[in-house]
PDB file of N, CA and C in Angstrom:
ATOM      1  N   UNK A   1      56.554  -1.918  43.374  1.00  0.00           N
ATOM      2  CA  UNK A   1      55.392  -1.520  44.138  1.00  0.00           C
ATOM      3  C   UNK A   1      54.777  -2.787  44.727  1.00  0.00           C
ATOM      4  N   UNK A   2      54.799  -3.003  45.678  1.00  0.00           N
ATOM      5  CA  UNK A   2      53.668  -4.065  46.960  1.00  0.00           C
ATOM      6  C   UNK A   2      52.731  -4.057  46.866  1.00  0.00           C
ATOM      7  N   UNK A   3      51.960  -4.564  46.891  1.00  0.00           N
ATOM      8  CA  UNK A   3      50.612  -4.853  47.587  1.00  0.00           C
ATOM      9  C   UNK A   3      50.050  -5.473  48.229  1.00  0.00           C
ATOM     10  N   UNK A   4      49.909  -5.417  49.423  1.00  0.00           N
ATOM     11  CA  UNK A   4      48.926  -3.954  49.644  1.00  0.00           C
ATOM     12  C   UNK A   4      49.722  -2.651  50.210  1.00  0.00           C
ATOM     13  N   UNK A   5      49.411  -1.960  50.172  1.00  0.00           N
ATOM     14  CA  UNK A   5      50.352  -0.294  50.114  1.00  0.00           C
ATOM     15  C   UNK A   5      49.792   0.371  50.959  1.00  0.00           C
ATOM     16  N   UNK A   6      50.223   1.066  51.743  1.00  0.00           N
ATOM     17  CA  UNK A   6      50.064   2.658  52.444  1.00  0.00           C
ATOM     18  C   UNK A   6      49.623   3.587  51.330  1.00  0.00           C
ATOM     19  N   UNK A   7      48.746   4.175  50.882  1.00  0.00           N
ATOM     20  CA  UNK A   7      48.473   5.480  50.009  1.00  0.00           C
ATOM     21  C   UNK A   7      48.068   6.818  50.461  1.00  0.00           C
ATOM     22  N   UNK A   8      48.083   7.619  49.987  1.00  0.00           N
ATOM     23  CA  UNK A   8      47.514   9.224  50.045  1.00  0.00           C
ATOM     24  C   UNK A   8      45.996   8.953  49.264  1.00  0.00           C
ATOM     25  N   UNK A   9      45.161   8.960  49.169  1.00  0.00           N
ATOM     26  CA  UNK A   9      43.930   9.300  47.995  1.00  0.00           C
ATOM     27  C   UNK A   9      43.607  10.825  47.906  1.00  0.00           C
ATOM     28  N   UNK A  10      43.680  11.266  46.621  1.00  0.00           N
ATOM     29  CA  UNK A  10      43.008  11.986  45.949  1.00  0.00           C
ATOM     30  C   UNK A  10      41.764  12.224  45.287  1.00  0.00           C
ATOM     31  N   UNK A  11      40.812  12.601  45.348  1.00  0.00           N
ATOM     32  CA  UNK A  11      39.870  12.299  44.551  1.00  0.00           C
ATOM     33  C   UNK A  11      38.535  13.221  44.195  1.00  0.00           C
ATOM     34  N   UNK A  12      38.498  13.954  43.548  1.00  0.00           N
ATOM     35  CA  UNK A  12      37.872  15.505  43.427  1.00  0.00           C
ATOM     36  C   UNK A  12      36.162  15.223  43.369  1.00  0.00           C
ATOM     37  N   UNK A  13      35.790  14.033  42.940  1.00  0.00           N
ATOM     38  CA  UNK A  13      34.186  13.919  42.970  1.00  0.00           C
ATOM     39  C   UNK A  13      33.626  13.423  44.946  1.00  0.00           C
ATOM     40  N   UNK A  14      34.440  13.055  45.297  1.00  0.00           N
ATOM     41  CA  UNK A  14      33.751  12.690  46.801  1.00  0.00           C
ATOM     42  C   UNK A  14      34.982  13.815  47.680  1.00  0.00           C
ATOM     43  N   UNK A  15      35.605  14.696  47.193  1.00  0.00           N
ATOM     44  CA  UNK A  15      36.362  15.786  47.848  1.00  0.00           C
ATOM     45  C   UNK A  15      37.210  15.197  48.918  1.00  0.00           C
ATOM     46  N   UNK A  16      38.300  14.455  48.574  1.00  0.00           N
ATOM     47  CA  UNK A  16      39.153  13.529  49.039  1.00  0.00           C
ATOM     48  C   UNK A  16      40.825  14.070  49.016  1.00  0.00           C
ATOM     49  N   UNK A  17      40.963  14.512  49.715  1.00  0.00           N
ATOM     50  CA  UNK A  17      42.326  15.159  50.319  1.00  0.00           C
ATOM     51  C   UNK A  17      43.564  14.924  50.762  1.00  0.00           C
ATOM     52  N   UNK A  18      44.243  13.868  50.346  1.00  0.00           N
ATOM     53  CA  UNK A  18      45.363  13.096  51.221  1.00  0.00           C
ATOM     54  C   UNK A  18      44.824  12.186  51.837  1.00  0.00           C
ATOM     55  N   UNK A  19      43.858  11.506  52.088  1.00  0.00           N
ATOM     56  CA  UNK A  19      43.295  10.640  53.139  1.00  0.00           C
ATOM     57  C   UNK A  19      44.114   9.203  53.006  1.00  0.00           C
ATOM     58  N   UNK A  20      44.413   9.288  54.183  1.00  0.00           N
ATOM     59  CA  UNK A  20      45.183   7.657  54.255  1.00  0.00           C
ATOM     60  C   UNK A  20      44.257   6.646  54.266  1.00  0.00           C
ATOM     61  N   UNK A  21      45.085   5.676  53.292  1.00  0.00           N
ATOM     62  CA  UNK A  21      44.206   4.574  52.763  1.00  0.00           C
ATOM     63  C   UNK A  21      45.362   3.503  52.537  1.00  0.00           C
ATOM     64  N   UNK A  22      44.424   2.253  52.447  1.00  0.00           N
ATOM     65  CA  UNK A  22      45.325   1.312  51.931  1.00  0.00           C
ATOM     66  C   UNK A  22      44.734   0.420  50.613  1.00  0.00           C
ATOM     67  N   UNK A  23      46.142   0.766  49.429  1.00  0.00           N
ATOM     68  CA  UNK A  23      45.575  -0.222  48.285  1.00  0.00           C
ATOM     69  C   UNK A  23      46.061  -1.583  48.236  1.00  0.00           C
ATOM     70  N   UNK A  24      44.929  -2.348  47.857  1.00  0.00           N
ATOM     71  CA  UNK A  24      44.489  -3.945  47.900  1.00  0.00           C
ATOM     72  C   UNK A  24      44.581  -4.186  46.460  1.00  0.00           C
ATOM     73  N   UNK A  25      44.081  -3.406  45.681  1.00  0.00           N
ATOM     74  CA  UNK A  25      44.527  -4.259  44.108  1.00  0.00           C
ATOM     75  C   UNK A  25      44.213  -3.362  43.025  1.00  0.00           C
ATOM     76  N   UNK A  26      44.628  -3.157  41.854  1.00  0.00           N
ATOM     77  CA  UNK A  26      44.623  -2.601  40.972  1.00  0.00           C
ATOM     78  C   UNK A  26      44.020  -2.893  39.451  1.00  0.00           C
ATOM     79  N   UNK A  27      42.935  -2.471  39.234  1.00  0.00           N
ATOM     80  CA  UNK A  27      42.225  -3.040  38.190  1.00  0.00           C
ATOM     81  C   UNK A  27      42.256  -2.563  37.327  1.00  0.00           C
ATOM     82  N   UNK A  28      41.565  -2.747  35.985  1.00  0.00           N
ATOM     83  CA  UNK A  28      41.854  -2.155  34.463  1.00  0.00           C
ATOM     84  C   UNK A  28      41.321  -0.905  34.458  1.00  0.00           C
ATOM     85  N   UNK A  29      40.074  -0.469  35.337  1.00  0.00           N
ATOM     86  CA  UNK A  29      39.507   0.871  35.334  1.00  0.00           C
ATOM     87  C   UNK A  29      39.132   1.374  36.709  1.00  0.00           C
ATOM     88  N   UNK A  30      39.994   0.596  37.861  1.00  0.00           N
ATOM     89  CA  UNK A  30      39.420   1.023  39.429  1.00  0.00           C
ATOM     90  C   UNK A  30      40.601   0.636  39.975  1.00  0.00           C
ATOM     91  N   UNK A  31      40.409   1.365  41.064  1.00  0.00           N
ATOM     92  CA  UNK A  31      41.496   0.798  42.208  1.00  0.00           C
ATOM     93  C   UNK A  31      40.642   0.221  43.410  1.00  0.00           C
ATOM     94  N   UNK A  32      40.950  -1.248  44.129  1.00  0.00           N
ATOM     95  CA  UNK A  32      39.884  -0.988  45.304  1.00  0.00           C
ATOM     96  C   UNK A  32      41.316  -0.660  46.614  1.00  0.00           C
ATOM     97  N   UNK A  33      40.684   0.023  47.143  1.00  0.00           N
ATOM     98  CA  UNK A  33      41.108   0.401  48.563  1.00  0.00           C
ATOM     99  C   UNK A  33      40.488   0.617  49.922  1.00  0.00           C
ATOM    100  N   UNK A  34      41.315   0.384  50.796  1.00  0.00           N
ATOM    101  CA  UNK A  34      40.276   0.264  52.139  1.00  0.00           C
ATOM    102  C   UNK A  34      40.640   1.416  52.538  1.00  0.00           C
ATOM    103  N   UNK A  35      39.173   1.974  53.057  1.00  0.00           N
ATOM    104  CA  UNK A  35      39.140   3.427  53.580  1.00  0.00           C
ATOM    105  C   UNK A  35      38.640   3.644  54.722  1.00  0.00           C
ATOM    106  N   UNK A  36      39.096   4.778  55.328  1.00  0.00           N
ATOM    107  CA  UNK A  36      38.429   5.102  56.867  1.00  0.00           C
ATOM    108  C   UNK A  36      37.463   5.542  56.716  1.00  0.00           C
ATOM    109  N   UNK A  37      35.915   5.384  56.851  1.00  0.00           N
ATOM    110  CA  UNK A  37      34.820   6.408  56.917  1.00  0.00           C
ATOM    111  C   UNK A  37      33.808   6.166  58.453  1.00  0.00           C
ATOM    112  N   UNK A  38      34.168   7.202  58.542  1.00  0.00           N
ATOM    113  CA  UNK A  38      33.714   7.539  59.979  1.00  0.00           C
ATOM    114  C   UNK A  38      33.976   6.264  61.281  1.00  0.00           C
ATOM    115  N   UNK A  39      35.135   5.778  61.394  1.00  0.00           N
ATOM    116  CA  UNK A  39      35.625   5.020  62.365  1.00  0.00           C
ATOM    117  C   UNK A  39      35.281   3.341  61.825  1.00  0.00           C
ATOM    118  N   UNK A  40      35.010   3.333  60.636  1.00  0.00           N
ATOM    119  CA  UNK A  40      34.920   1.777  60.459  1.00  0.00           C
ATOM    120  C   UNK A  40      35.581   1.590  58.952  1.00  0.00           C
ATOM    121  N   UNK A  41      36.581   0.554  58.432  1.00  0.00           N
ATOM    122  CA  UNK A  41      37.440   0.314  57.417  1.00  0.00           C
ATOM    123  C   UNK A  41      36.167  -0.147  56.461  1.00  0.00           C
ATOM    124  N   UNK A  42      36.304   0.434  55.534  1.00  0.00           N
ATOM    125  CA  UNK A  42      35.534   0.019  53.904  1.00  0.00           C
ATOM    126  C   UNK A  42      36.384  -0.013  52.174  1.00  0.00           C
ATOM    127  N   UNK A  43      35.773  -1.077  51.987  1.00  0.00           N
ATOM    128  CA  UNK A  43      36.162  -1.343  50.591  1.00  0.00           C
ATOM    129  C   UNK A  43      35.934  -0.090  49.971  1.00  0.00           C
ATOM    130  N   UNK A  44      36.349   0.400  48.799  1.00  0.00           N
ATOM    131  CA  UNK A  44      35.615   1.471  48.021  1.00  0.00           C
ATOM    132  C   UNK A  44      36.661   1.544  46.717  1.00  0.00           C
ATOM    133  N   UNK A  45      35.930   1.277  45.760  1.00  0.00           N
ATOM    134  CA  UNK A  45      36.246   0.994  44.546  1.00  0.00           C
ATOM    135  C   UNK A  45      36.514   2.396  43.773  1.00  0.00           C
ATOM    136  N   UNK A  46      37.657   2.848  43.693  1.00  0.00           N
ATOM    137  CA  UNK A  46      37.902   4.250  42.644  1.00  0.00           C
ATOM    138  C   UNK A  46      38.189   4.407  41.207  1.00  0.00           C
ATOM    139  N   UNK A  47      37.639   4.775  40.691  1.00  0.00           N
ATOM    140  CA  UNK A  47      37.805   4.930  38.839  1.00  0.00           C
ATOM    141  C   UNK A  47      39.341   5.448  39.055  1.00  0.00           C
ATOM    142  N   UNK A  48      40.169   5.156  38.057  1.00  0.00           N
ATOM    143  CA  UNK A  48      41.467   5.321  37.617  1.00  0.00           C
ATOM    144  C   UNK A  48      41.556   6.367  36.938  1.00  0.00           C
ATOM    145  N   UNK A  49      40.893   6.805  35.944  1.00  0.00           N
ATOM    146  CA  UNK A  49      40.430   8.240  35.445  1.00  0.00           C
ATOM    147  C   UNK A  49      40.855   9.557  36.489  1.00  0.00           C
ATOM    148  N   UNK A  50      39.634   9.073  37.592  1.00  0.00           N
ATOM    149  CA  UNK A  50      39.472  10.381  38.482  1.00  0.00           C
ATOM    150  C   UNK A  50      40.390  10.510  39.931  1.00  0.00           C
ATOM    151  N   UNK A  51      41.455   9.411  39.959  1.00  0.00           N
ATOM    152  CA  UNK A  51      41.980   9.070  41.478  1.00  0.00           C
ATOM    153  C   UNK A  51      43.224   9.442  41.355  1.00  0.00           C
ATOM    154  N   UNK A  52      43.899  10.196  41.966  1.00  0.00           N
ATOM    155  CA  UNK A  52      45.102  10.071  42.278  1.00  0.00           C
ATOM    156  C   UNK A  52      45.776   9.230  43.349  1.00  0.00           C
ATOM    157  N   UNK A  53      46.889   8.560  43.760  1.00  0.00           N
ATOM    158  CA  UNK A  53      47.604   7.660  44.873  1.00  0.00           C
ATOM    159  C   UNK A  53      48.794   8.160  44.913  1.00  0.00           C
ATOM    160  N   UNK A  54      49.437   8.528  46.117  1.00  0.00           N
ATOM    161  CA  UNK A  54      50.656   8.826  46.665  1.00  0.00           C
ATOM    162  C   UNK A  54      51.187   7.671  47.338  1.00  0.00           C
ATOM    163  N   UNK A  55      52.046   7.405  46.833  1.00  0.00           N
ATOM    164  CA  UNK A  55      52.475   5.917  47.768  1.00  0.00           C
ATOM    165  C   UNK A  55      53.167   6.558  48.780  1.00  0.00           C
ATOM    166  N   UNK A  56      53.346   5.954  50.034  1.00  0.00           N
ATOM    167  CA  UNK A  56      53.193   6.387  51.360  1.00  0.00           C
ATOM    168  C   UNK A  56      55.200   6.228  51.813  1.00  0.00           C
ATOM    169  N   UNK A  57      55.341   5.027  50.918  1.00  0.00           N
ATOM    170  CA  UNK A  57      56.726   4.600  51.323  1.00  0.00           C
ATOM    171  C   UNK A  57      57.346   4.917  49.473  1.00  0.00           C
ATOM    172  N   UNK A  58      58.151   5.840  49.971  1.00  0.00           N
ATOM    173  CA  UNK A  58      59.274   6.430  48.998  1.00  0.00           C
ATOM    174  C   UNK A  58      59.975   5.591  48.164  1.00  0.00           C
ATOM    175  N   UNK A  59      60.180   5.852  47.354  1.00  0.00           N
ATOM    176  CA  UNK A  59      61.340   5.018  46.215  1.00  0.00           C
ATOM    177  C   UNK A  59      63.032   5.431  46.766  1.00  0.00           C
ATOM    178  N   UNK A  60      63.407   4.536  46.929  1.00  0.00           N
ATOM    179  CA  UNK A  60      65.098   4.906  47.465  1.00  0.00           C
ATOM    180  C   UNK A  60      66.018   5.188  46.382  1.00  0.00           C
ATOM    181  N   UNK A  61      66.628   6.483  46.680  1.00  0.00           N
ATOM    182  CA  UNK A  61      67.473   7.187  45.675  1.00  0.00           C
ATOM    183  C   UNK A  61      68.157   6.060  45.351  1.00  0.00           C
ATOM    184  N   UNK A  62      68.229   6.053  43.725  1.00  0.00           N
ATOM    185  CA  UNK A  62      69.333   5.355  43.181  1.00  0.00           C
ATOM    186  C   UNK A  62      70.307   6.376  42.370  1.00  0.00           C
ATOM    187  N   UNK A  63      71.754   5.984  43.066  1.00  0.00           N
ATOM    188  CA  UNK A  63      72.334   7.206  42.183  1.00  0.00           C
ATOM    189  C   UNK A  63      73.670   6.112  41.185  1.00  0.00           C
ATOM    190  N   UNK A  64      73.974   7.096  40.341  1.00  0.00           N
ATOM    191  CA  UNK A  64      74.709   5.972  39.528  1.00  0.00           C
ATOM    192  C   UNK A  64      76.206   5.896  39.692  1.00  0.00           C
ATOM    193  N   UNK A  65      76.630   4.530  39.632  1.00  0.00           N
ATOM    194  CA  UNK A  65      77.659   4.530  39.832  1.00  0.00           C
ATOM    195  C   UNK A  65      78.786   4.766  38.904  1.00  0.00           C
ATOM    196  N   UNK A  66      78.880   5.557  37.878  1.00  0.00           N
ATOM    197  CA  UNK A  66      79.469   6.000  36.895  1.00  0.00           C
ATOM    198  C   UNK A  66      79.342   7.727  36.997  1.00  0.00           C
ATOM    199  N   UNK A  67      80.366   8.580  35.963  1.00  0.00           N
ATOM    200  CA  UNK A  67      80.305   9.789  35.788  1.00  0.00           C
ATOM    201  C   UNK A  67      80.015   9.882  34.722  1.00  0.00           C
ATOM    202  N   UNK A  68      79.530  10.933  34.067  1.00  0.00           N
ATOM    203  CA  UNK A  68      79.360  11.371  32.598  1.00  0.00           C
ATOM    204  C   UNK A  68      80.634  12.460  32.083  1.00  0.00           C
ATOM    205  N   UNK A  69      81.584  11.886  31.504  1.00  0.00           N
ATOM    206  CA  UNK A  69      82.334  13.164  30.884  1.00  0.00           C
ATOM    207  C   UNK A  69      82.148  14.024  29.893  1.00  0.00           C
ATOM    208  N   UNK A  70      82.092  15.164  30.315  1.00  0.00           N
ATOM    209  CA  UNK A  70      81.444  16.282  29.795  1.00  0.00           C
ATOM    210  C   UNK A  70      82.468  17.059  28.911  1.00  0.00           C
TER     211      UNK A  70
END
């Protein structure tokens, strides 16, 4: 995982829906991320508790290079 990241935010106390965001750093009980609110970029610090993050860029299939005999 990179940082800083493309994210989704989740977040049920400020009713936060997928909103694209970008995370800047990851703390012991917050995430800060920069957010769109109303046409100007802001810091905004999210409890880890209550936030969900969708990372924006996918994990690339790893498939294995072996079989399992069954």
């Amino acid at each position: 995982m990179d940082i800083p990241a493309k994210v989704s935010v989740f977040n049920r106390t400020l009713e936060i829906k997928g909103k694209a965001a970008t995370l800047i750093a990851v703390g012991d009980h917050y995430y800060e991320i920069v957010l769109d609110v109303q046409g100007r970029n802001h810091t905004v610090f999210f409890p880890v508790a209550e936030t969900v993050l969708i990372f924006n860029e996918a994990l690339p299939s790893i498939t294995p290079d072996f079989e399992v005999e069954r």
